[in-house]
N, C-alpha and C. Protein backbone atom coordinates (compact mmCIF):
# COMPACT_ATOMS: atom_id res chain seq x y z
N UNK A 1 7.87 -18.84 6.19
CA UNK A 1 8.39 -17.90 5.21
C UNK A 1 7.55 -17.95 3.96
N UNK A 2 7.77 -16.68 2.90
CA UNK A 2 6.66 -16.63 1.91
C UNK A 2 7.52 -16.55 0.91
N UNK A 3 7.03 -15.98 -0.17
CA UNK A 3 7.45 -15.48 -1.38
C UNK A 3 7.99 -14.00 -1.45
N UNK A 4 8.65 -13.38 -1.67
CA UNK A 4 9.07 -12.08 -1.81
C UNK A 4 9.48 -11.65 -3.46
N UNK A 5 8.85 -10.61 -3.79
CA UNK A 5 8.74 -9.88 -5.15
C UNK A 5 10.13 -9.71 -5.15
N UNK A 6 10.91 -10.11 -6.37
CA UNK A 6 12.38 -9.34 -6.43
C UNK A 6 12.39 -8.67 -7.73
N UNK A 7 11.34 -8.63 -8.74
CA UNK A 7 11.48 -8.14 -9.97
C UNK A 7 10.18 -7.61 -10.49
N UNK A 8 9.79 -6.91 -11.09
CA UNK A 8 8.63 -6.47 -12.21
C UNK A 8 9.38 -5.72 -13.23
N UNK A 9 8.89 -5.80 -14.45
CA UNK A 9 8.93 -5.57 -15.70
C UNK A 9 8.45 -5.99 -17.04
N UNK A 10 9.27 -6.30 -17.79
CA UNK A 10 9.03 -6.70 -18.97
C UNK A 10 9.45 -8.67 -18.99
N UNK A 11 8.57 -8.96 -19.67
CA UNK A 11 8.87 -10.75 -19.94
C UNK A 11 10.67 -10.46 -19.91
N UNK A 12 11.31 -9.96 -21.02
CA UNK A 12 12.63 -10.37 -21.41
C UNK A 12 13.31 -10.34 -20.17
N UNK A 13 13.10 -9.43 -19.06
CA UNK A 13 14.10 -8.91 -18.60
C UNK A 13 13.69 -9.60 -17.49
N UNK A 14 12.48 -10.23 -17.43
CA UNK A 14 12.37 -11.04 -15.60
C UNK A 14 12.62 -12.34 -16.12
N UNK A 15 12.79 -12.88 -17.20
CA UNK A 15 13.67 -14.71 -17.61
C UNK A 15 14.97 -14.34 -17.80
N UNK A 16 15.62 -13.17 -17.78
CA UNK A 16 16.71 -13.10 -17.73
C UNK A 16 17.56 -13.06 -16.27
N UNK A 17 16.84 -12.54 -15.34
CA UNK A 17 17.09 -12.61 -14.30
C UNK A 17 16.66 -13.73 -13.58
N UNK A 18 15.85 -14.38 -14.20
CA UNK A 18 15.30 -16.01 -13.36
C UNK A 18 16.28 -16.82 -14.03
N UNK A 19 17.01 -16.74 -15.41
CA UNK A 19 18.10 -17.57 -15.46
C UNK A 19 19.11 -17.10 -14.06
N UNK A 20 19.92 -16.04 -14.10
CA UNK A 20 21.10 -15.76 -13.59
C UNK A 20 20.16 -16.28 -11.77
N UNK A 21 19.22 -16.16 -11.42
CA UNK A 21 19.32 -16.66 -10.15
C UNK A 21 19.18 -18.59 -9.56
N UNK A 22 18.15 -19.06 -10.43
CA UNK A 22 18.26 -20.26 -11.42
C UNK A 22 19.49 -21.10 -11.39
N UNK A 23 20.23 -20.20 -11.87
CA UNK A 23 21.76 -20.91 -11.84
C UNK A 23 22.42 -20.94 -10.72
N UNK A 24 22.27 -20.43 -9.56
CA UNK A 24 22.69 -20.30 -8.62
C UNK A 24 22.10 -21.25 -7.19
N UNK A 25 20.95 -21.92 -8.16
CA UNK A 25 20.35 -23.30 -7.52
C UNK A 25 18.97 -22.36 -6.84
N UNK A 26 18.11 -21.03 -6.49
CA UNK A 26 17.48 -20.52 -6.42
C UNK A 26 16.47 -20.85 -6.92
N UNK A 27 15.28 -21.11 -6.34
CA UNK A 27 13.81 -21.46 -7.10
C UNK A 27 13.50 -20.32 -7.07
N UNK A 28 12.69 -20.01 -8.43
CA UNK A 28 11.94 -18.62 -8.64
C UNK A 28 10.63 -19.25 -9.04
N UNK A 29 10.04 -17.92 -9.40
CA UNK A 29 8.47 -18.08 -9.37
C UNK A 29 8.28 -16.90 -10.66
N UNK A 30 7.67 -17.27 -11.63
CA UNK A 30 7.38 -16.10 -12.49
C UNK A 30 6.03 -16.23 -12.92
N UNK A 31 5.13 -14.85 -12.28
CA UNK A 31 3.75 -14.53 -12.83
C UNK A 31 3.68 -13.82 -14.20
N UNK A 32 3.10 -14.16 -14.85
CA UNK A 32 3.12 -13.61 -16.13
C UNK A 32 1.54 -12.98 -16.65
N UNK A 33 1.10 -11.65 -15.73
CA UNK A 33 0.12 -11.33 -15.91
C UNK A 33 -0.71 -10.74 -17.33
N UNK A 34 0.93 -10.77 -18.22
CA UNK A 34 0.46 -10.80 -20.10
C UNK A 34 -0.58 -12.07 -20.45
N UNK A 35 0.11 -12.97 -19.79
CA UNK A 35 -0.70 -14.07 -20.66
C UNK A 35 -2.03 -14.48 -19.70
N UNK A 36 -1.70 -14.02 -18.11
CA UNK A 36 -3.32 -14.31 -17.90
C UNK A 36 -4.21 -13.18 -18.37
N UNK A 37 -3.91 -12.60 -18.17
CA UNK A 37 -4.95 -11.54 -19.15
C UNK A 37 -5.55 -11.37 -20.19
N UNK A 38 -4.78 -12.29 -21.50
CA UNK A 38 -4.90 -12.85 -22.76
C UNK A 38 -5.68 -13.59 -22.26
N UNK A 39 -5.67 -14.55 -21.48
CA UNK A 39 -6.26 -15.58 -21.01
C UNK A 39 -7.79 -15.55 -20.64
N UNK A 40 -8.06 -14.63 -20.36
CA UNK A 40 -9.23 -13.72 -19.39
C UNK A 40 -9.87 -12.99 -20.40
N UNK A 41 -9.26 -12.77 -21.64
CA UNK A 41 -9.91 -12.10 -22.42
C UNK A 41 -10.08 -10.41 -22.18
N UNK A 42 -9.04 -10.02 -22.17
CA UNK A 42 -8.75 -8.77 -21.72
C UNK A 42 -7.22 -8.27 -21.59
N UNK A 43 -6.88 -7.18 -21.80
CA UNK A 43 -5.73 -6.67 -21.67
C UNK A 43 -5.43 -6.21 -20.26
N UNK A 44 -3.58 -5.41 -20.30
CA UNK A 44 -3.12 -5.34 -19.07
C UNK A 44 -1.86 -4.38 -19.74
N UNK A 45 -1.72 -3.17 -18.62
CA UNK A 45 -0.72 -2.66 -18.82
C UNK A 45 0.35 -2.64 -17.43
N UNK A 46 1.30 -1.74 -17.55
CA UNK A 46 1.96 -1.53 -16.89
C UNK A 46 3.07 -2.32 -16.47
N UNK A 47 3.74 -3.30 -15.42
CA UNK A 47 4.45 -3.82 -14.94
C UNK A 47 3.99 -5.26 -14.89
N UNK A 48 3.92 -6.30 -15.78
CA UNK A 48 3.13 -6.99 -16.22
C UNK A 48 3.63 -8.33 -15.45
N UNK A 49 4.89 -8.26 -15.98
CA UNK A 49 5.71 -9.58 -15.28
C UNK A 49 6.47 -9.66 -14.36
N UNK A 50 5.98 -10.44 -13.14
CA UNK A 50 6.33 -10.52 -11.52
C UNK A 50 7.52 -11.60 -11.04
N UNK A 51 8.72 -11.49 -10.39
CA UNK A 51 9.30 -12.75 -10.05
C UNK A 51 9.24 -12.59 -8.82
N UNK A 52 9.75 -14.01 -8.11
CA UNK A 52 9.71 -14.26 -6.78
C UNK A 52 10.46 -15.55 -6.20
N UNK A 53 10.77 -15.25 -5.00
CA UNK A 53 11.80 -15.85 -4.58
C UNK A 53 11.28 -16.42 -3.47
N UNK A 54 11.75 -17.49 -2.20
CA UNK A 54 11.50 -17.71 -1.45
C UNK A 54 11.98 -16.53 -0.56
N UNK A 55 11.99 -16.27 0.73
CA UNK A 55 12.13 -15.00 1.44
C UNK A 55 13.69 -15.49 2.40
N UNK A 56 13.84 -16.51 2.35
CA UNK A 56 14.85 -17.23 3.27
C UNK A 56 16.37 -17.02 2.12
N UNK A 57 16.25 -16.94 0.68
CA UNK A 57 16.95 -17.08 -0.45
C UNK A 57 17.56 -15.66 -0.50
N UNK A 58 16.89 -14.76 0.25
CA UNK A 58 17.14 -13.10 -0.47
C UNK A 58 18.99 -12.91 -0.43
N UNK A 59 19.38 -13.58 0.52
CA UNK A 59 20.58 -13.11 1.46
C UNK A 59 21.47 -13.57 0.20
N UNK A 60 21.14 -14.82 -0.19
CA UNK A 60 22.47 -15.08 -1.41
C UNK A 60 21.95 -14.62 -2.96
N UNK A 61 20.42 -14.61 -3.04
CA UNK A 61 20.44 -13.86 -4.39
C UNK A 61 20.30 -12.26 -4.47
N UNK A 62 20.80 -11.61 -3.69
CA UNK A 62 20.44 -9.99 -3.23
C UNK A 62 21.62 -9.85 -4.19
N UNK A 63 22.98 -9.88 -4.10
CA UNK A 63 24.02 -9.57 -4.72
C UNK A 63 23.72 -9.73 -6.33
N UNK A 64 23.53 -10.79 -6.63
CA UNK A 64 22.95 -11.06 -7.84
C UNK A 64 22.09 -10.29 -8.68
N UNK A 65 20.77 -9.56 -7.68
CA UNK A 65 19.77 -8.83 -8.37
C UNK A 65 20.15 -7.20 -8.55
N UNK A 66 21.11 -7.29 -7.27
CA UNK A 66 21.64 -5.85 -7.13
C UNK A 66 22.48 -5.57 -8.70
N UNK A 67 23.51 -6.49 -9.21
CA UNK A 67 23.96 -6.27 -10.24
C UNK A 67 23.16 -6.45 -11.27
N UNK A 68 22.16 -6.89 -11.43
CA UNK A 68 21.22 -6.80 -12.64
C UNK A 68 20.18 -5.83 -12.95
N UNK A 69 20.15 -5.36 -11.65
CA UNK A 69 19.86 -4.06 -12.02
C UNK A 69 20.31 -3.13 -11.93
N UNK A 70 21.87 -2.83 -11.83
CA UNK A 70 22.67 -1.89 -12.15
C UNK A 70 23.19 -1.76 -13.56
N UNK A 71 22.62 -2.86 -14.23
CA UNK A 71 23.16 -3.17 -15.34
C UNK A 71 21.90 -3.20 -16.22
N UNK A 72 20.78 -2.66 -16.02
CA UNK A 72 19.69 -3.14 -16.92
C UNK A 72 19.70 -1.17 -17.24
């Protein structure tokens, strides 16, 4: 099993959702292609910040993401 994308957006709104899954004992993964890019010496637009889940996890944090983004 791999990693599976459950989020892109903005920094605020993908640590907000890595808390609420987080808490639920869920390991996440957050790419933060703002700061490698800073990093690299160069900018970046669009959908900047990536989360991720293990792929085996989806089944109990699906409910979870479903309401966070009914709510965002």
């Amino acid at each position: 099993m791999g990693l599976m994308k459950i989020f892109s957006g903005s920094e605020i709104l993908a640590k907000a959702l890595q808390q609420k899954i987080e808490a639920i004992g869920i390991a996440t993964v957050l790419k933060n292609n703002i700061q490698s890019a800073k990093a690299a010496g160069f900018g970046t637009s669009g959908q900047a910040v990536e989360l991720f889940i293990q792929e085996i996890d989806f089944g109990k944090a699906h409910p979870i993401i479903e309401e966070f983004r009914l709510n965002i």
